[in-house]
PDB file of N, CA and C in Angstrom:
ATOM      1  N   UNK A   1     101.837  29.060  19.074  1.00  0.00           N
ATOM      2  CA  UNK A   1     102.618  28.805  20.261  1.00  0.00           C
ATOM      3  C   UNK A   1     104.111  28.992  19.983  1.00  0.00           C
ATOM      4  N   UNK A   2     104.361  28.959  18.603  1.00  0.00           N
ATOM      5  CA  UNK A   2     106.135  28.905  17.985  1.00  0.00           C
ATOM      6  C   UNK A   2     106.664  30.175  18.666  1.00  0.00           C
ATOM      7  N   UNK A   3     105.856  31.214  18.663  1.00  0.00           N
ATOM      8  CA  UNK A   3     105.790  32.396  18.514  1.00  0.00           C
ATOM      9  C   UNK A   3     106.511  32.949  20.717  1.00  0.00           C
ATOM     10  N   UNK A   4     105.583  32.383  20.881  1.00  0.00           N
ATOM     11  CA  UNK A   4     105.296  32.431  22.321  1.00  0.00           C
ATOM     12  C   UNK A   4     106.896  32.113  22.919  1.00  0.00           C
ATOM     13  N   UNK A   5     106.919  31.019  22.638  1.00  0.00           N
ATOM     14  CA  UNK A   5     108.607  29.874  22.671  1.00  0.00           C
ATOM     15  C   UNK A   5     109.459  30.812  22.690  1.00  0.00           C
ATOM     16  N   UNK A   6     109.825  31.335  21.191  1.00  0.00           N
ATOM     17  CA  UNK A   6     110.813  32.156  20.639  1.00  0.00           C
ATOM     18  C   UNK A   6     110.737  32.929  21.527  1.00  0.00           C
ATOM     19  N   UNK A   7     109.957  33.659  21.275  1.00  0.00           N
ATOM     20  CA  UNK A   7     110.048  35.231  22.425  1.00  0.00           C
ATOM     21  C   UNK A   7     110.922  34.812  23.876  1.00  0.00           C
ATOM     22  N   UNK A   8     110.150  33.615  24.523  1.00  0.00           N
ATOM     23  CA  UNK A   8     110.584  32.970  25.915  1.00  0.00           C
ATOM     24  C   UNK A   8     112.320  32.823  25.568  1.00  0.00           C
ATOM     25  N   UNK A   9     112.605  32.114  24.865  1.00  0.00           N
ATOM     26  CA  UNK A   9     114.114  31.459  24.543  1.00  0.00           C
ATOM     27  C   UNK A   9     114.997  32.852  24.391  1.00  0.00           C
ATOM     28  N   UNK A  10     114.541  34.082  23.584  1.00  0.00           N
ATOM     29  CA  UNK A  10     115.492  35.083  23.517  1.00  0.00           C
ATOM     30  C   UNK A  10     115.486  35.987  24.646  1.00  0.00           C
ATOM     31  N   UNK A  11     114.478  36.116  25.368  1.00  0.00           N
ATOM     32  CA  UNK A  11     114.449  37.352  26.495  1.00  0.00           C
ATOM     33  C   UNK A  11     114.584  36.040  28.039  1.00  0.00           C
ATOM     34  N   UNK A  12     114.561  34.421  28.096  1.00  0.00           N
ATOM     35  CA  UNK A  12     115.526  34.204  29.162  1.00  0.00           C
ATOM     36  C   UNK A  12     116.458  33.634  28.747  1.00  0.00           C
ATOM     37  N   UNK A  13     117.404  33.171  29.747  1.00  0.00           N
ATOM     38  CA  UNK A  13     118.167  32.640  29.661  1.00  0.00           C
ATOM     39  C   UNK A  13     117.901  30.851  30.602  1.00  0.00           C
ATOM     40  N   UNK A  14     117.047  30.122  29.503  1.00  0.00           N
ATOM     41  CA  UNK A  14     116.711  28.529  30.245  1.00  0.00           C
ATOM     42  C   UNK A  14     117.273  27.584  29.466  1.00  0.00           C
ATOM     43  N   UNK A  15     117.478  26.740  30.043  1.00  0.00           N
ATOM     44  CA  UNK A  15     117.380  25.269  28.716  1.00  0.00           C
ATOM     45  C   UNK A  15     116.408  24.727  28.495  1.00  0.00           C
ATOM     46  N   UNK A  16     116.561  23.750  27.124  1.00  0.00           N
ATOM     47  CA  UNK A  16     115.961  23.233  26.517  1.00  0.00           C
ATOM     48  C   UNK A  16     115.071  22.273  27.320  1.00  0.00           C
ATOM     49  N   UNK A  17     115.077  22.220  28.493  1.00  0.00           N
ATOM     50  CA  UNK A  17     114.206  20.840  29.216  1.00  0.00           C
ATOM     51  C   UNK A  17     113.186  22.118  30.152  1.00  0.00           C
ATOM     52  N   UNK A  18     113.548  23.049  30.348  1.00  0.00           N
ATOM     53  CA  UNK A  18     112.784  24.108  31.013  1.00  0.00           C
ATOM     54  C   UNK A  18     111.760  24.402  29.682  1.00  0.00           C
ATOM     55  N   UNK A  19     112.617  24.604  28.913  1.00  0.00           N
ATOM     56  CA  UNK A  19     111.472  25.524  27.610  1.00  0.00           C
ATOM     57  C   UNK A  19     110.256  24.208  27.407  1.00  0.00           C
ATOM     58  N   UNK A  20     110.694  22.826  27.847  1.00  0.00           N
ATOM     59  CA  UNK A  20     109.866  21.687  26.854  1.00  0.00           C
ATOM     60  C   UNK A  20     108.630  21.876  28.234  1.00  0.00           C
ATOM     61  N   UNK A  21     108.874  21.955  29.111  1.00  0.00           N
ATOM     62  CA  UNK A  21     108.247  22.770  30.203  1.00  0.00           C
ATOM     63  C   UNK A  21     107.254  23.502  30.037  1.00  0.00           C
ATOM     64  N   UNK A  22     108.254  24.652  30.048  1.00  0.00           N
ATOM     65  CA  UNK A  22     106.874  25.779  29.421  1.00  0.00           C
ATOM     66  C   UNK A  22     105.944  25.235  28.531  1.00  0.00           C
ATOM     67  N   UNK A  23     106.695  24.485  27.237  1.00  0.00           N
ATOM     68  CA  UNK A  23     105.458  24.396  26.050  1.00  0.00           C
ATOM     69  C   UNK A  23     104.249  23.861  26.606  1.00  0.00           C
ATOM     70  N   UNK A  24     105.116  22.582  27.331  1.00  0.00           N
ATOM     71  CA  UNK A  24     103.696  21.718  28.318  1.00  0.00           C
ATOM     72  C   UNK A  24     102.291  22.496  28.612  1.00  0.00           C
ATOM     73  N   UNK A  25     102.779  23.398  29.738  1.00  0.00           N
ATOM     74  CA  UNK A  25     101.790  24.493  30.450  1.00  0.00           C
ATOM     75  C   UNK A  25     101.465  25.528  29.481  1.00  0.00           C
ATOM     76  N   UNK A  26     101.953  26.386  28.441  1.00  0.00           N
ATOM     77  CA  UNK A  26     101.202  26.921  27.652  1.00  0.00           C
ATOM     78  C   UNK A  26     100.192  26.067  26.829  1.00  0.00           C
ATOM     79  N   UNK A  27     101.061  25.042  26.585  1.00  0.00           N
ATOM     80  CA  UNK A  27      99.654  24.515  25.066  1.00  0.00           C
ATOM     81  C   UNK A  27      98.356  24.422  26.650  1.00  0.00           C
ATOM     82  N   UNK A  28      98.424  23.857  27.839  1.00  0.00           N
ATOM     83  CA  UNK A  28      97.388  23.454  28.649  1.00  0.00           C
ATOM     84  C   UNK A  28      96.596  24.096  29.018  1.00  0.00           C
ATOM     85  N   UNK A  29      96.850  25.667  29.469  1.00  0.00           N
ATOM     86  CA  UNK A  29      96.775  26.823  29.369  1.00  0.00           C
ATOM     87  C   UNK A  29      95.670  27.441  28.500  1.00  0.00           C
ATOM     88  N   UNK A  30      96.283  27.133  27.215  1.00  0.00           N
ATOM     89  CA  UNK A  30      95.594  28.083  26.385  1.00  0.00           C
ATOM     90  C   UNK A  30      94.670  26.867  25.762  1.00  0.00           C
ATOM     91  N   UNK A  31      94.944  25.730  25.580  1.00  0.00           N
ATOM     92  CA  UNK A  31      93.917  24.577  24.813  1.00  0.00           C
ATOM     93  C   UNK A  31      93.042  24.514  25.988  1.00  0.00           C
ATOM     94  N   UNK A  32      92.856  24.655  27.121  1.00  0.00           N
ATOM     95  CA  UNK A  32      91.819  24.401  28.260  1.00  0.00           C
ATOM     96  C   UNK A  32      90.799  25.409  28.315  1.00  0.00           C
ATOM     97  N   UNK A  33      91.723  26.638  28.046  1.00  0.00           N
ATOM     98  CA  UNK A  33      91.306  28.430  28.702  1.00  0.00           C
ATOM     99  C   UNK A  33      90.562  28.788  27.493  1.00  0.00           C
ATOM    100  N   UNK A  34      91.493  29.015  26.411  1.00  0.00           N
ATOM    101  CA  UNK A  34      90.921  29.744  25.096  1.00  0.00           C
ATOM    102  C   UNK A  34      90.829  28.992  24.064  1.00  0.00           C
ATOM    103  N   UNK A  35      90.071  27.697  24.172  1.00  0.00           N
ATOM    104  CA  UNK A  35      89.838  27.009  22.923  1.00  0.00           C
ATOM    105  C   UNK A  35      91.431  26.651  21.925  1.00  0.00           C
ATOM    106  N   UNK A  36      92.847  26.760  22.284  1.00  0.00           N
ATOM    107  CA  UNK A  36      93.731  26.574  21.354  1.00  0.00           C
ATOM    108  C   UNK A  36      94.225  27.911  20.628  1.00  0.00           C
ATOM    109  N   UNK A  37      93.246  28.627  21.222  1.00  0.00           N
ATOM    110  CA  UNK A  37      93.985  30.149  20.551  1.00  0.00           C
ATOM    111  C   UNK A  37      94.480  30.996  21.255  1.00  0.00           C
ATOM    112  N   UNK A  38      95.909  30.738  20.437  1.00  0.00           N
ATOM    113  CA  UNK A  38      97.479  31.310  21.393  1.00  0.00           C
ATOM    114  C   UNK A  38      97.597  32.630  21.571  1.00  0.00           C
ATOM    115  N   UNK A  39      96.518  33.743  21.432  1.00  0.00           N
ATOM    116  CA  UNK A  39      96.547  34.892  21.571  1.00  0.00           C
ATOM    117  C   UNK A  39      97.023  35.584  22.825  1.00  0.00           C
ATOM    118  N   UNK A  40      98.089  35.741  23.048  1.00  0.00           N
ATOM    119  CA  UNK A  40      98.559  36.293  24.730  1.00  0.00           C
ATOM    120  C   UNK A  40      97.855  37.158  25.407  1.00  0.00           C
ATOM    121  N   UNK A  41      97.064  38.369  24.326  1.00  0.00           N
ATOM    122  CA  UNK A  41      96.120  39.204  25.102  1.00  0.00           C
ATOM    123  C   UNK A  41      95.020  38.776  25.596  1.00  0.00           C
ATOM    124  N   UNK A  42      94.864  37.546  25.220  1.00  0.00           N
ATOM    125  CA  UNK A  42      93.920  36.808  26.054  1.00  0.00           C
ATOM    126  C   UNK A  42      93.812  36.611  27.495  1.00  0.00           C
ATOM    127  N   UNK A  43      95.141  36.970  27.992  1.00  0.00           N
ATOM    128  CA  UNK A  43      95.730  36.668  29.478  1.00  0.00           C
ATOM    129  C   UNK A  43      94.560  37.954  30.227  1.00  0.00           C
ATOM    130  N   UNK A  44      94.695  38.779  29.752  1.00  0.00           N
ATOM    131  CA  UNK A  44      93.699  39.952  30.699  1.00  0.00           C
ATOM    132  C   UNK A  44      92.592  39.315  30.993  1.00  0.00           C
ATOM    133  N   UNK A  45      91.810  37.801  30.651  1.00  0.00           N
ATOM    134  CA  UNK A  45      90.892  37.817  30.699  1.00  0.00           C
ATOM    135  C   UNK A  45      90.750  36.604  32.379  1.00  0.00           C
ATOM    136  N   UNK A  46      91.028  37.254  33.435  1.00  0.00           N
ATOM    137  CA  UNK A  46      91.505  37.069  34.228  1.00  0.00           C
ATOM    138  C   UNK A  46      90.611  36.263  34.990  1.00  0.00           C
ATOM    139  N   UNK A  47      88.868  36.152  34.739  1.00  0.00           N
ATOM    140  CA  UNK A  47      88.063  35.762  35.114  1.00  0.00           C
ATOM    141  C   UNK A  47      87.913  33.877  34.738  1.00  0.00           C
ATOM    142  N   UNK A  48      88.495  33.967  33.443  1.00  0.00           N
ATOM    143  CA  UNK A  48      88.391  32.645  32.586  1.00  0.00           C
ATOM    144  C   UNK A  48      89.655  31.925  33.707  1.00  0.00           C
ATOM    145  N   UNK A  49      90.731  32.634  33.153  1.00  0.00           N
ATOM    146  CA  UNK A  49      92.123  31.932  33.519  1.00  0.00           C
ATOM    147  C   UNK A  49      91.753  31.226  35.034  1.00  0.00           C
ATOM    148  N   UNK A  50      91.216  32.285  35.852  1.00  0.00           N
ATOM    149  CA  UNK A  50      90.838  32.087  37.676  1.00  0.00           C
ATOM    150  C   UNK A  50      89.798  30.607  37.845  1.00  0.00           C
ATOM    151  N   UNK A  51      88.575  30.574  36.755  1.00  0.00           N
ATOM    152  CA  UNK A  51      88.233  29.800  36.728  1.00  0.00           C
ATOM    153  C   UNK A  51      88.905  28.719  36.160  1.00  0.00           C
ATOM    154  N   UNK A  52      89.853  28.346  35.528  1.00  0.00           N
ATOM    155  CA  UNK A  52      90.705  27.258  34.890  1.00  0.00           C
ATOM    156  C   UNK A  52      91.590  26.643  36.544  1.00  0.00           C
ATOM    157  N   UNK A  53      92.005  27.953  36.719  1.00  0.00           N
ATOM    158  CA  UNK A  53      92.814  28.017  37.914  1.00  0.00           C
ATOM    159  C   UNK A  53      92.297  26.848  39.398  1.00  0.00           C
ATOM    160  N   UNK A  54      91.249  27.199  39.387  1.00  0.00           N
ATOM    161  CA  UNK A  54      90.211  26.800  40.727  1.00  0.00           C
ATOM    162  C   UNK A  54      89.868  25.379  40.401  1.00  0.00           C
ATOM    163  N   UNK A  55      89.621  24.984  39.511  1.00  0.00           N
ATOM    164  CA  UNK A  55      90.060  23.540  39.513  1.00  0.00           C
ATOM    165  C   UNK A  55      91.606  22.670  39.270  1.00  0.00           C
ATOM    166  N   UNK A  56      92.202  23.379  39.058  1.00  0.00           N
ATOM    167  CA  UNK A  56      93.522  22.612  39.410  1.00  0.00           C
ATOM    168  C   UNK A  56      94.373  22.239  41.163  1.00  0.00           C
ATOM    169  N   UNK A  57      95.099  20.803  41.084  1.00  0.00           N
ATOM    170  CA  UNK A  57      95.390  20.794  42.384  1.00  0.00           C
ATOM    171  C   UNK A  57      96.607  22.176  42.273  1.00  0.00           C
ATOM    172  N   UNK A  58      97.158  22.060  43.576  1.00  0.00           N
ATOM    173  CA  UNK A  58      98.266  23.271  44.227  1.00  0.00           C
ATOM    174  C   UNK A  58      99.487  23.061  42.985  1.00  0.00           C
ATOM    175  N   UNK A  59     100.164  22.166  43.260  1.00  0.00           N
ATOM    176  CA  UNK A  59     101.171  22.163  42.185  1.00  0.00           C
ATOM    177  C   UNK A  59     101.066  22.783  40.762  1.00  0.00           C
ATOM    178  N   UNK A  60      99.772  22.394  40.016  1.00  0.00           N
ATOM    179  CA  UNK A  60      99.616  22.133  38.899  1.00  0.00           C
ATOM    180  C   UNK A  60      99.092  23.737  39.129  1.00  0.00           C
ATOM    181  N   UNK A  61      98.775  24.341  39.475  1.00  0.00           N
ATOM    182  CA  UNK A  61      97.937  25.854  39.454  1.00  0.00           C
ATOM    183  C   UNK A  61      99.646  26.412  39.879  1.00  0.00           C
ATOM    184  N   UNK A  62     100.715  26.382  40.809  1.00  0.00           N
ATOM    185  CA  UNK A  62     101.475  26.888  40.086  1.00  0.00           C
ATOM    186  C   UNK A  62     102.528  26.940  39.033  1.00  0.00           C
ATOM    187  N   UNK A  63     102.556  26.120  38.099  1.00  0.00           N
ATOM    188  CA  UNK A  63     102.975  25.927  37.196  1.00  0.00           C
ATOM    189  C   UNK A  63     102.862  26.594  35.929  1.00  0.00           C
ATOM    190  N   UNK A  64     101.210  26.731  36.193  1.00  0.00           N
ATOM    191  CA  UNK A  64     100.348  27.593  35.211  1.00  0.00           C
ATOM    192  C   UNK A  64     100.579  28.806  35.306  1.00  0.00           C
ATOM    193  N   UNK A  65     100.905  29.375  36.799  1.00  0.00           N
ATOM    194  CA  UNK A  65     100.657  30.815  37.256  1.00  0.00           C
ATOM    195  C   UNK A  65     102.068  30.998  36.684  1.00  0.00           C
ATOM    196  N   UNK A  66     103.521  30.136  37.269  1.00  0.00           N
ATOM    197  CA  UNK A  66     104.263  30.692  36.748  1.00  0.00           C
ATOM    198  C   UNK A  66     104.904  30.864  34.709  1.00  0.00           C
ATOM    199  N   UNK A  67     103.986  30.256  34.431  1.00  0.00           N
ATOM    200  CA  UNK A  67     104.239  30.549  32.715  1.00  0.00           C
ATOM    201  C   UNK A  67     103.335  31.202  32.410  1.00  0.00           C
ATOM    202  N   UNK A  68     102.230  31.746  33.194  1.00  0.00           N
ATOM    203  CA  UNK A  68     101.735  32.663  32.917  1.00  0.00           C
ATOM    204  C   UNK A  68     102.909  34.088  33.091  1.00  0.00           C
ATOM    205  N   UNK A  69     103.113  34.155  34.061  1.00  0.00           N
ATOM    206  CA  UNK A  69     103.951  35.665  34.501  1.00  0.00           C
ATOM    207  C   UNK A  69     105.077  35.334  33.130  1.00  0.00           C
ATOM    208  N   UNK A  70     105.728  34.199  32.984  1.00  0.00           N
ATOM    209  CA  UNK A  70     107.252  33.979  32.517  1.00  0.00           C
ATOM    210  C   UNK A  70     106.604  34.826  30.556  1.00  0.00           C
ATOM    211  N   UNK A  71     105.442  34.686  30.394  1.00  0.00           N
ATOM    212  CA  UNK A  71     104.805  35.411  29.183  1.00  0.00           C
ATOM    213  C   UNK A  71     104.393  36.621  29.076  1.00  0.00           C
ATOM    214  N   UNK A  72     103.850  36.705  30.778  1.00  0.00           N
ATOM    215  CA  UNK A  72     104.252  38.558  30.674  1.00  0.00           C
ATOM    216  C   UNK A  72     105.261  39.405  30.705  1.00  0.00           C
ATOM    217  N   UNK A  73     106.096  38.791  31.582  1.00  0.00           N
ATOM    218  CA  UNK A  73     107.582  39.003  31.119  1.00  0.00           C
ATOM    219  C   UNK A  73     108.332  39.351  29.881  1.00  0.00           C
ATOM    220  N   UNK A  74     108.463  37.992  29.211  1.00  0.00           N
ATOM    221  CA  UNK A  74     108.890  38.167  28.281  1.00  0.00           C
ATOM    222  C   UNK A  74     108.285  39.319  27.190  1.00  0.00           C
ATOM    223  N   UNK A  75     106.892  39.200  26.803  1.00  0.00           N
ATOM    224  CA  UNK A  75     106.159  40.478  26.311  1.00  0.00           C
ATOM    225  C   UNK A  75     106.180  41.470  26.611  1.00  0.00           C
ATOM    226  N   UNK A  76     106.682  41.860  28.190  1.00  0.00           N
ATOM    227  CA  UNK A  76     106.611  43.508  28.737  1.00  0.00           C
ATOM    228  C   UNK A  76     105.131  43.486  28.886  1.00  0.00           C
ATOM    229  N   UNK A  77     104.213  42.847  29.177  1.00  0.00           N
ATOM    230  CA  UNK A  77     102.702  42.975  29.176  1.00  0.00           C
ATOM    231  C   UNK A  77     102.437  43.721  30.463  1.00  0.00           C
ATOM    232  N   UNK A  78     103.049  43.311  31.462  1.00  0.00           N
ATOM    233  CA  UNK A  78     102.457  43.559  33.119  1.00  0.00           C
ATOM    234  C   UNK A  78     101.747  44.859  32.918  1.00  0.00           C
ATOM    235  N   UNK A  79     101.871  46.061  32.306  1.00  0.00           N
ATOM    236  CA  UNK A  79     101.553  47.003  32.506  1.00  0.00           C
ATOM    237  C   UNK A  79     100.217  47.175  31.355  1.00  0.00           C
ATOM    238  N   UNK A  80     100.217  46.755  29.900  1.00  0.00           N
ATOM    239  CA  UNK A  80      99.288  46.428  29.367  1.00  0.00           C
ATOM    240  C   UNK A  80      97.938  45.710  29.510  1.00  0.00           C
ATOM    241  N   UNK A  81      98.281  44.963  30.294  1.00  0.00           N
ATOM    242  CA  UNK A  81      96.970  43.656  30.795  1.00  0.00           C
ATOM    243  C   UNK A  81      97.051  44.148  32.207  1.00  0.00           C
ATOM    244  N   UNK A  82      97.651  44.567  33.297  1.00  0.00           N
ATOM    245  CA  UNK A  82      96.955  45.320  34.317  1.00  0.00           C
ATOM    246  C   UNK A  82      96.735  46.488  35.286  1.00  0.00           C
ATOM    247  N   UNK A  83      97.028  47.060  33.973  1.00  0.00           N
ATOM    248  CA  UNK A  83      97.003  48.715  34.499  1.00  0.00           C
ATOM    249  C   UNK A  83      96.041  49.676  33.856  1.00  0.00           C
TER     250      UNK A  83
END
């Protein structure tokens, strides 16, 4: 997840109470979705994530959605994972 952070912290421009943020929703994310393994290409797997998704209330599903995108972002993925 160190990994994930870094990347986030150099390609935006947030503070430190935003980033403690993000960590929140990634570790939840990926410890719910993929067993704890922080692999980002995991994100294509769009079927898992949707089902993670569908049980969360409104708020909490976008929170997820948006640190999801804020990781494709930062990676340049959008075009890798869905094109």
């Amino acid at each position: 997840m160190d990994k994930i952070i870094e990347t986030i912290k150099k390609k935006r421009n947030v503070t430190d109470s935003t980033i403690k943020i993000y960590r929140v929703n990634i570790k939840r994310l990926f410890e719910n979705v993929f067993d704890g393994n922080y692999d980002i290409n995991q994100l294509d797997d769009v079927k898992k994530v949707s089902e993670y998704l569908d049980n969360l209330n409104m708020h909490s599903k976008k929170n997820i959605l948006a640190v999801i995108l804020v990781i494709i972002k930062a990676f340049d993925l959008g075009q890798d994972l869905y094109y």
